[in-house]
PDB file of N, CA and C in Angstrom:
ATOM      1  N   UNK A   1      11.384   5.445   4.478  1.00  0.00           N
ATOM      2  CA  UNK A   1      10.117   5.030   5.055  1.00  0.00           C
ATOM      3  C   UNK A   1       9.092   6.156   5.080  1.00  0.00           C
ATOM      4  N   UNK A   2       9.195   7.628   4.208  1.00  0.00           N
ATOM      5  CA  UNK A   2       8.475   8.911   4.833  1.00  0.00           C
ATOM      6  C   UNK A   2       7.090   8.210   3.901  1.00  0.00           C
ATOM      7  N   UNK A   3       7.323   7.399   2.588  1.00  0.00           N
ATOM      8  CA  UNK A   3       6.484   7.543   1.771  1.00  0.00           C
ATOM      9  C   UNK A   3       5.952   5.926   1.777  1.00  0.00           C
ATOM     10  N   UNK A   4       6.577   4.874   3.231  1.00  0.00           N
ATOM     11  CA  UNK A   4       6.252   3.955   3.406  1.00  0.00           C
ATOM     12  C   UNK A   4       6.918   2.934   2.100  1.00  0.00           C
ATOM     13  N   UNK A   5       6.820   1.497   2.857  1.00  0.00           N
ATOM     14  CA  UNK A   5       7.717   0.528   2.544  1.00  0.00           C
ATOM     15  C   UNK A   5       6.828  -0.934   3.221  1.00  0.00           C
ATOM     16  N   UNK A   6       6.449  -2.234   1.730  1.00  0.00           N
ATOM     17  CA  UNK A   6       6.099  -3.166   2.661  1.00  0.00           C
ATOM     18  C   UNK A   6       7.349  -3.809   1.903  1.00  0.00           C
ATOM     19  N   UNK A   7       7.611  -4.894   2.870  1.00  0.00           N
ATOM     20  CA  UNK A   7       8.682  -5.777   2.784  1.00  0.00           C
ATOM     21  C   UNK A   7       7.889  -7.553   2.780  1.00  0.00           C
ATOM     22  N   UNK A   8       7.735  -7.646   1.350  1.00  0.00           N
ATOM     23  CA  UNK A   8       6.549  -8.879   1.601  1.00  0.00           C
ATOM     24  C   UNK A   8       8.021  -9.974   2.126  1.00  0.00           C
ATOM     25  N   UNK A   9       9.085  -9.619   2.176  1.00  0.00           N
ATOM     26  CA  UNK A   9      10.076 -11.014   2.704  1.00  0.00           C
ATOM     27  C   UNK A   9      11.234 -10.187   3.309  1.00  0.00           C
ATOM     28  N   UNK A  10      11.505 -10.739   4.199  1.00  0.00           N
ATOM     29  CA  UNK A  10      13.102 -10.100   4.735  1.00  0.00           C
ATOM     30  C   UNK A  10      13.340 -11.533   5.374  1.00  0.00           C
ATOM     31  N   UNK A  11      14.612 -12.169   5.102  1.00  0.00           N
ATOM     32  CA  UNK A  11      15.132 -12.728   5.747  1.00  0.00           C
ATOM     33  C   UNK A  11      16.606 -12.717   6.407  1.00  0.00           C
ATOM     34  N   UNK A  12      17.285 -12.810   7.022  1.00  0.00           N
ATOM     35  CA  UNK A  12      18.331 -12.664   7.851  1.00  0.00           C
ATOM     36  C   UNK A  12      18.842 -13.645   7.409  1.00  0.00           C
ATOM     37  N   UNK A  13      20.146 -13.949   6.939  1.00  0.00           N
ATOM     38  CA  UNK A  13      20.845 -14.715   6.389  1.00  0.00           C
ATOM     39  C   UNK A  13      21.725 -15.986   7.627  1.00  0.00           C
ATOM     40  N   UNK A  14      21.796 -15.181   8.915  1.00  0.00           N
ATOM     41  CA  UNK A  14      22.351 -16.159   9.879  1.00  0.00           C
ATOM     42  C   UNK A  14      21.085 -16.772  10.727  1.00  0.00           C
ATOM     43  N   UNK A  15      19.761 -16.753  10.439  1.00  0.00           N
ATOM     44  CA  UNK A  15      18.755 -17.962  10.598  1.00  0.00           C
ATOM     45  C   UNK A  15      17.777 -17.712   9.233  1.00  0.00           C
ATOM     46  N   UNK A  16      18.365 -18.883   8.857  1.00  0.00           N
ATOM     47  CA  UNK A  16      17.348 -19.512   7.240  1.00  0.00           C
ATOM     48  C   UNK A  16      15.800 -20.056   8.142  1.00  0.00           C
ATOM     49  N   UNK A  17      15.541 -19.989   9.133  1.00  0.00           N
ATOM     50  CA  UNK A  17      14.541 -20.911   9.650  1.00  0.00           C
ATOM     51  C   UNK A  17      13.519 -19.854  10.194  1.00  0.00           C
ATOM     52  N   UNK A  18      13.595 -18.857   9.475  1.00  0.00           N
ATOM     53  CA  UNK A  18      12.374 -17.406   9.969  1.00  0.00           C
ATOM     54  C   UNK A  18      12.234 -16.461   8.884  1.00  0.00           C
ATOM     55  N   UNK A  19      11.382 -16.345   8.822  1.00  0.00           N
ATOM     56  CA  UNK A  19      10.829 -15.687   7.526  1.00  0.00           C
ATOM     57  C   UNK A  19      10.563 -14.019   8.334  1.00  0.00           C
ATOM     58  N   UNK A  20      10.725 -13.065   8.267  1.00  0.00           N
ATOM     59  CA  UNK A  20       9.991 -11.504   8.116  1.00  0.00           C
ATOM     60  C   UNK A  20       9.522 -10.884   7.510  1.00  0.00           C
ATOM     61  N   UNK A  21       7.945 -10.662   8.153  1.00  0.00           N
ATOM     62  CA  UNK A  21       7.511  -9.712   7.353  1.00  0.00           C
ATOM     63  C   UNK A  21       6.904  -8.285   7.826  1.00  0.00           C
ATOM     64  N   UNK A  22       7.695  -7.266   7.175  1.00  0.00           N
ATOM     65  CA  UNK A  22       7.573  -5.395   7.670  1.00  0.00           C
ATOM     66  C   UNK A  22       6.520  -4.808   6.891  1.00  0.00           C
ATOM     67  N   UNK A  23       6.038  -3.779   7.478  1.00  0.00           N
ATOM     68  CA  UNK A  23       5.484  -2.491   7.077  1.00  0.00           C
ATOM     69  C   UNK A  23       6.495  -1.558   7.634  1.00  0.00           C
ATOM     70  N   UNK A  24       6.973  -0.378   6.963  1.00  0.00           N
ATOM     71  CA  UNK A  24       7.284   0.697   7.043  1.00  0.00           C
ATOM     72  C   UNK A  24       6.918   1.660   7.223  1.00  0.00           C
ATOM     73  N   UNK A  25       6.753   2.621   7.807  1.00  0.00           N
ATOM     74  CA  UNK A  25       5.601   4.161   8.089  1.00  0.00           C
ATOM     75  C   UNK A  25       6.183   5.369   8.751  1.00  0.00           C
ATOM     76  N   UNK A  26       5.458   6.197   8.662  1.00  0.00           N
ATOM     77  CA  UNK A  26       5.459   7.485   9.325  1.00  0.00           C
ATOM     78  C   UNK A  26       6.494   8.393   8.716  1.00  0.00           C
ATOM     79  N   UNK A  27       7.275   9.402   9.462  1.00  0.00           N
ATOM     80  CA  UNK A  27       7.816  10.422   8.706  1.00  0.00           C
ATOM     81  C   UNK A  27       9.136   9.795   8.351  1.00  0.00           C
ATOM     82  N   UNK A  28      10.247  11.066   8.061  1.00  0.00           N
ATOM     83  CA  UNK A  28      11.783  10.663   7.995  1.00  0.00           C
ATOM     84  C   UNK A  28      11.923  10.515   8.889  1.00  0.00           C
ATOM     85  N   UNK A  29      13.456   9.439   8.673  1.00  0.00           N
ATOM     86  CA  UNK A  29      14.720   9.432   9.929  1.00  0.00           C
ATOM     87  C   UNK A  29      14.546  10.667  10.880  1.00  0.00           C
ATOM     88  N   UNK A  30      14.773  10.774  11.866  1.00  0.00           N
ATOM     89  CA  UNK A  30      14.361   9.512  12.786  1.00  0.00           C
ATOM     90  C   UNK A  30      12.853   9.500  13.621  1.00  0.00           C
ATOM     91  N   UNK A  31      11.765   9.521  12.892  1.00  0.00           N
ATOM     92  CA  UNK A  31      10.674   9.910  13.311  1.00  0.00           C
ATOM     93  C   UNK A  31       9.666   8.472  12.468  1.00  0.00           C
ATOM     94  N   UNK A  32      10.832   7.851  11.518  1.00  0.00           N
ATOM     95  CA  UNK A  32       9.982   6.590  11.207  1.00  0.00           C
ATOM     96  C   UNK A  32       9.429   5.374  11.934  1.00  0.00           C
ATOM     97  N   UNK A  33       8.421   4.753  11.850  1.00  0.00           N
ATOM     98  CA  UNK A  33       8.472   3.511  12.169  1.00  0.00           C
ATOM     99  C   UNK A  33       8.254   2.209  11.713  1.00  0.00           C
ATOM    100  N   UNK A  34       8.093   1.073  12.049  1.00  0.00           N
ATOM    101  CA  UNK A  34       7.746  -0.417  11.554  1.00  0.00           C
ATOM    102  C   UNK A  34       7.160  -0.909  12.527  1.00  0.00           C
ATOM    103  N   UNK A  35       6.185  -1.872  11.916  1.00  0.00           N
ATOM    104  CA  UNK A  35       5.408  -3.049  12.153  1.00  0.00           C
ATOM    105  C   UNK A  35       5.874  -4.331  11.561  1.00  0.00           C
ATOM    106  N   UNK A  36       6.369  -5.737  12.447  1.00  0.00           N
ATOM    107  CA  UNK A  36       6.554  -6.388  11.628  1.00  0.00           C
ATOM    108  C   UNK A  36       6.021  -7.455  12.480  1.00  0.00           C
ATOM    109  N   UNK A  37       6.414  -8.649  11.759  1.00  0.00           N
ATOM    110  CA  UNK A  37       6.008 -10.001  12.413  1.00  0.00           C
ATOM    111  C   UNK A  37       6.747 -11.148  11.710  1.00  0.00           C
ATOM    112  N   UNK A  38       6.873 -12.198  12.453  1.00  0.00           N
ATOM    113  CA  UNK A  38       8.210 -13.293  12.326  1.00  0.00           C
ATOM    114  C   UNK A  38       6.849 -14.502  12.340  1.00  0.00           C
ATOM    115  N   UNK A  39       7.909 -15.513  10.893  1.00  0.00           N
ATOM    116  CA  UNK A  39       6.986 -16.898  11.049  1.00  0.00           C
ATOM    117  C   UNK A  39       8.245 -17.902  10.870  1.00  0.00           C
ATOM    118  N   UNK A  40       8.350 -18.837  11.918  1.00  0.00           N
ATOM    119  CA  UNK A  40       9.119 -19.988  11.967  1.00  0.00           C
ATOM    120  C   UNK A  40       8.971 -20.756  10.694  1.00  0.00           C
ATOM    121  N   UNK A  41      10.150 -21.359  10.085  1.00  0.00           N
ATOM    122  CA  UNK A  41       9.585 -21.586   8.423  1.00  0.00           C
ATOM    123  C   UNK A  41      10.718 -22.995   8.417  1.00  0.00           C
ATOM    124  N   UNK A  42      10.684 -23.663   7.266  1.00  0.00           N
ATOM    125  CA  UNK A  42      11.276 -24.900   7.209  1.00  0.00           C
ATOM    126  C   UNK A  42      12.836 -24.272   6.556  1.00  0.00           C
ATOM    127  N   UNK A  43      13.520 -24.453   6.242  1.00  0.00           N
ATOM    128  CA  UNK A  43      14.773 -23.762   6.198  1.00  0.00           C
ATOM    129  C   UNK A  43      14.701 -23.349   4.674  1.00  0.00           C
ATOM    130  N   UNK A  44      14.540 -22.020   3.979  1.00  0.00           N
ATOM    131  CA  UNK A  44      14.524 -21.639   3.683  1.00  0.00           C
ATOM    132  C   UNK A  44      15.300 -21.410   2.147  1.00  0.00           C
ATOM    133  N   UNK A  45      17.036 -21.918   2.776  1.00  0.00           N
ATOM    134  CA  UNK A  45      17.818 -21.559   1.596  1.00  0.00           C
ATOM    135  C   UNK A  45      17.333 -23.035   1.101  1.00  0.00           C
ATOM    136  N   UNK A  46      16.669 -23.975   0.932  1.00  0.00           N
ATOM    137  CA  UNK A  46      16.927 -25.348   0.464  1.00  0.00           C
ATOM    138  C   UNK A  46      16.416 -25.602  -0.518  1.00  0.00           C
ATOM    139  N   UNK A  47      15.075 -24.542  -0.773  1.00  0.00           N
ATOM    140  CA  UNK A  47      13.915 -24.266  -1.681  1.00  0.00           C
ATOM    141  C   UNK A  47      13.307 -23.542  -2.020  1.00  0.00           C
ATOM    142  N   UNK A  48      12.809 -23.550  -2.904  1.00  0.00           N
ATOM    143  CA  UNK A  48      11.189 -22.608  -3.385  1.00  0.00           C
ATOM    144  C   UNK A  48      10.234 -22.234  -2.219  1.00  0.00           C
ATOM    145  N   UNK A  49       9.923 -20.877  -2.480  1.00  0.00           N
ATOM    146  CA  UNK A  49       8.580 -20.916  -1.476  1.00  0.00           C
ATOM    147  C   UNK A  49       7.788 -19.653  -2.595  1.00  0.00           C
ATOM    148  N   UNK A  50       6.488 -19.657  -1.846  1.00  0.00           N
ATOM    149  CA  UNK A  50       6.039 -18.214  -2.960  1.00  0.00           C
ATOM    150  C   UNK A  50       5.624 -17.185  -1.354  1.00  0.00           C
ATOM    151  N   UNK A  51       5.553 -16.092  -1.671  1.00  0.00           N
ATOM    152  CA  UNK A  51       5.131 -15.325  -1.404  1.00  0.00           C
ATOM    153  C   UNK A  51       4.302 -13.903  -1.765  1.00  0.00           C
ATOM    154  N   UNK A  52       3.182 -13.485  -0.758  1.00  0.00           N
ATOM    155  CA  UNK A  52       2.363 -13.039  -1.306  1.00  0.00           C
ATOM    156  C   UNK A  52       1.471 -11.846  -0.680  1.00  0.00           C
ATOM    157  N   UNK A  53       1.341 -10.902  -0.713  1.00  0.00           N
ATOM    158  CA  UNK A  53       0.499  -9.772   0.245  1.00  0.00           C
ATOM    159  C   UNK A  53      -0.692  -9.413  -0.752  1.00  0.00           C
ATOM    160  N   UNK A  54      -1.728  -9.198   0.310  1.00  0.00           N
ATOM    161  CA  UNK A  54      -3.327  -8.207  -0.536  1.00  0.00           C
ATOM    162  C   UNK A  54      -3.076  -6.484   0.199  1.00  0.00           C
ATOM    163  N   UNK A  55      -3.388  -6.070  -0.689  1.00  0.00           N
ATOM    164  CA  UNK A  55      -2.925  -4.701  -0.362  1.00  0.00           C
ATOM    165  C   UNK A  55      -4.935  -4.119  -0.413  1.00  0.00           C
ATOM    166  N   UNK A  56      -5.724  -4.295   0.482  1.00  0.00           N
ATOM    167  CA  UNK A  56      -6.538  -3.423   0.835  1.00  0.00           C
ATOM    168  C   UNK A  56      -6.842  -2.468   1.279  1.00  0.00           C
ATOM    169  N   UNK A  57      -7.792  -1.592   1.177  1.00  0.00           N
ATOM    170  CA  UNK A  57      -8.193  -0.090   1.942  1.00  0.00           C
ATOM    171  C   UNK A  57      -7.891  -0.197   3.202  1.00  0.00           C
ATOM    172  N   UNK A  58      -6.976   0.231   3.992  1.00  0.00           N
ATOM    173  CA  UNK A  58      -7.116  -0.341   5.323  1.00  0.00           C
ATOM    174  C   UNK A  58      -6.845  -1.473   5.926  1.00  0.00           C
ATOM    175  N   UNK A  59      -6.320  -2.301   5.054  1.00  0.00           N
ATOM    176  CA  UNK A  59      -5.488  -3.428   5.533  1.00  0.00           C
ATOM    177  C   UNK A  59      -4.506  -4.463   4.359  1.00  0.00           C
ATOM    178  N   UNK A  60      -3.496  -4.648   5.053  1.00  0.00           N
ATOM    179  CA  UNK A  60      -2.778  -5.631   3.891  1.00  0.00           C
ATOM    180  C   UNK A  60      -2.266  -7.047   4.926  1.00  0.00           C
ATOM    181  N   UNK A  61      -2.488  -8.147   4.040  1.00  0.00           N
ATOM    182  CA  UNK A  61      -2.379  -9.137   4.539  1.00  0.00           C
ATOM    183  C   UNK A  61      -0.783  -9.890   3.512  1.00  0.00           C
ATOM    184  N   UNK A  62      -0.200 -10.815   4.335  1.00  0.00           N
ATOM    185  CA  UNK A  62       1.104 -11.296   3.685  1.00  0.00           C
ATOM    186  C   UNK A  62       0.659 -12.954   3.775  1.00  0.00           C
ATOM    187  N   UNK A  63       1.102 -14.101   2.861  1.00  0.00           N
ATOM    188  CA  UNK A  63       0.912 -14.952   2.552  1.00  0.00           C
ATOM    189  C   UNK A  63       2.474 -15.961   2.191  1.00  0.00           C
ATOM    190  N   UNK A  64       2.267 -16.774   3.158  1.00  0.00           N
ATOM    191  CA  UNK A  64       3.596 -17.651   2.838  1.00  0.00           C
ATOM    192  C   UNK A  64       3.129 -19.274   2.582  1.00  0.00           C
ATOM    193  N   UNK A  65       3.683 -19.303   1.389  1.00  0.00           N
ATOM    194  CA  UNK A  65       3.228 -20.878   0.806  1.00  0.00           C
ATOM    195  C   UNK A  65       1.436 -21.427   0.677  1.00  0.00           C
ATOM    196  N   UNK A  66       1.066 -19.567   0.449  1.00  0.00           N
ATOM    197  CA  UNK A  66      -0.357 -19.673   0.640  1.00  0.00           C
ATOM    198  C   UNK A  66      -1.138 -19.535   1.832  1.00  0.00           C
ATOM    199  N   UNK A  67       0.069 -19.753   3.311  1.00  0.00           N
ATOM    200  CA  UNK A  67      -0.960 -19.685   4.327  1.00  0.00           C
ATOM    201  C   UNK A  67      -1.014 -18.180   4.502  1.00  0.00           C
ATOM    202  N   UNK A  68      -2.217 -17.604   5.079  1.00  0.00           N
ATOM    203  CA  UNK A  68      -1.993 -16.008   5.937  1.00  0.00           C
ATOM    204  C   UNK A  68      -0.711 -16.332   6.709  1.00  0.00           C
ATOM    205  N   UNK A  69      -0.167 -15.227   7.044  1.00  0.00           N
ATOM    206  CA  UNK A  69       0.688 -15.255   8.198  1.00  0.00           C
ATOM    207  C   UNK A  69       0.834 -14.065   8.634  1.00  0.00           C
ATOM    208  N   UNK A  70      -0.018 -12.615   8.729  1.00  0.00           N
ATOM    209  CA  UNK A  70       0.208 -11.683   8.990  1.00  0.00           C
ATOM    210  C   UNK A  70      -0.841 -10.807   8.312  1.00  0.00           C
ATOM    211  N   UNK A  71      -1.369  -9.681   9.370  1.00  0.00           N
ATOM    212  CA  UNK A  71      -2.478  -8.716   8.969  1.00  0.00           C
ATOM    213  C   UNK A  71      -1.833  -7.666   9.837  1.00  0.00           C
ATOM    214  N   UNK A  72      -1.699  -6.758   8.812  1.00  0.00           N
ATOM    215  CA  UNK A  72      -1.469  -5.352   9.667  1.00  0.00           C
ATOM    216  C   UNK A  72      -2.850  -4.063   9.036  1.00  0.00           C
ATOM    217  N   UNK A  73      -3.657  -3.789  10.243  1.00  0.00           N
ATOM    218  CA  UNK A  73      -4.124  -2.722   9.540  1.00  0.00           C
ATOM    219  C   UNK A  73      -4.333  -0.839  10.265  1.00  0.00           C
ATOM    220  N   UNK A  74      -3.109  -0.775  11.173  1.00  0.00           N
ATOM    221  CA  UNK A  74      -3.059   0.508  10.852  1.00  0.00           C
ATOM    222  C   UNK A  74      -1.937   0.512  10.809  1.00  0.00           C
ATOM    223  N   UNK A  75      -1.758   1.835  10.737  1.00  0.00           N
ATOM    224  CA  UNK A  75      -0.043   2.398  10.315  1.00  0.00           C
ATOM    225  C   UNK A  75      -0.584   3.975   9.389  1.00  0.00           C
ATOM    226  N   UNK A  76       0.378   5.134   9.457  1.00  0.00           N
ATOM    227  CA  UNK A  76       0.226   6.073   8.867  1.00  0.00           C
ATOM    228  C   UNK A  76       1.014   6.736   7.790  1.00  0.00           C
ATOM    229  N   UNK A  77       1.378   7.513   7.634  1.00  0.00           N
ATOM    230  CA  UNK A  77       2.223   8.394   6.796  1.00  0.00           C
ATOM    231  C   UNK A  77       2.093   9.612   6.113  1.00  0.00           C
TER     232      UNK A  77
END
């Protein structure tokens, strides 16, 4: 995470019904941190979905099935 990490999907395999999405930041172990945010989702393993982030000056946004679902805009490194 020293040189940062986005995670446009993380999901947890023992609930298909939540989608995650991280930013990664700051220095090494153990001085790193994360930003993330959780979206309740239709179950996951059953289908297709797309996913999608804008990576702007100062802000990146994540996109599930097209909707926004997440704006993070600070964080360092």
């Amino acid at each position: 995470a020293a040189s940062g990490e986005i995670d446009i999907l993380e999901m947890r395999g023992e609930n298909p019904f939540e989608a995650v999405f991280s930013l990664h930041y700051g220095g090494s172990f153990p001085d790193n941190l994360y930003s993330s945010g959780t979206r309740a989702t239709p179950d996951l393993s059953l289908d297709f979905h797309t996913y999608a982030i804008e990576w702007e000056e100062g802000r990146i946004n994540w996109y599930f099935d097209g909707f926004l679902v997440q704006t993070r805009n600070s964080w360092f490194t």
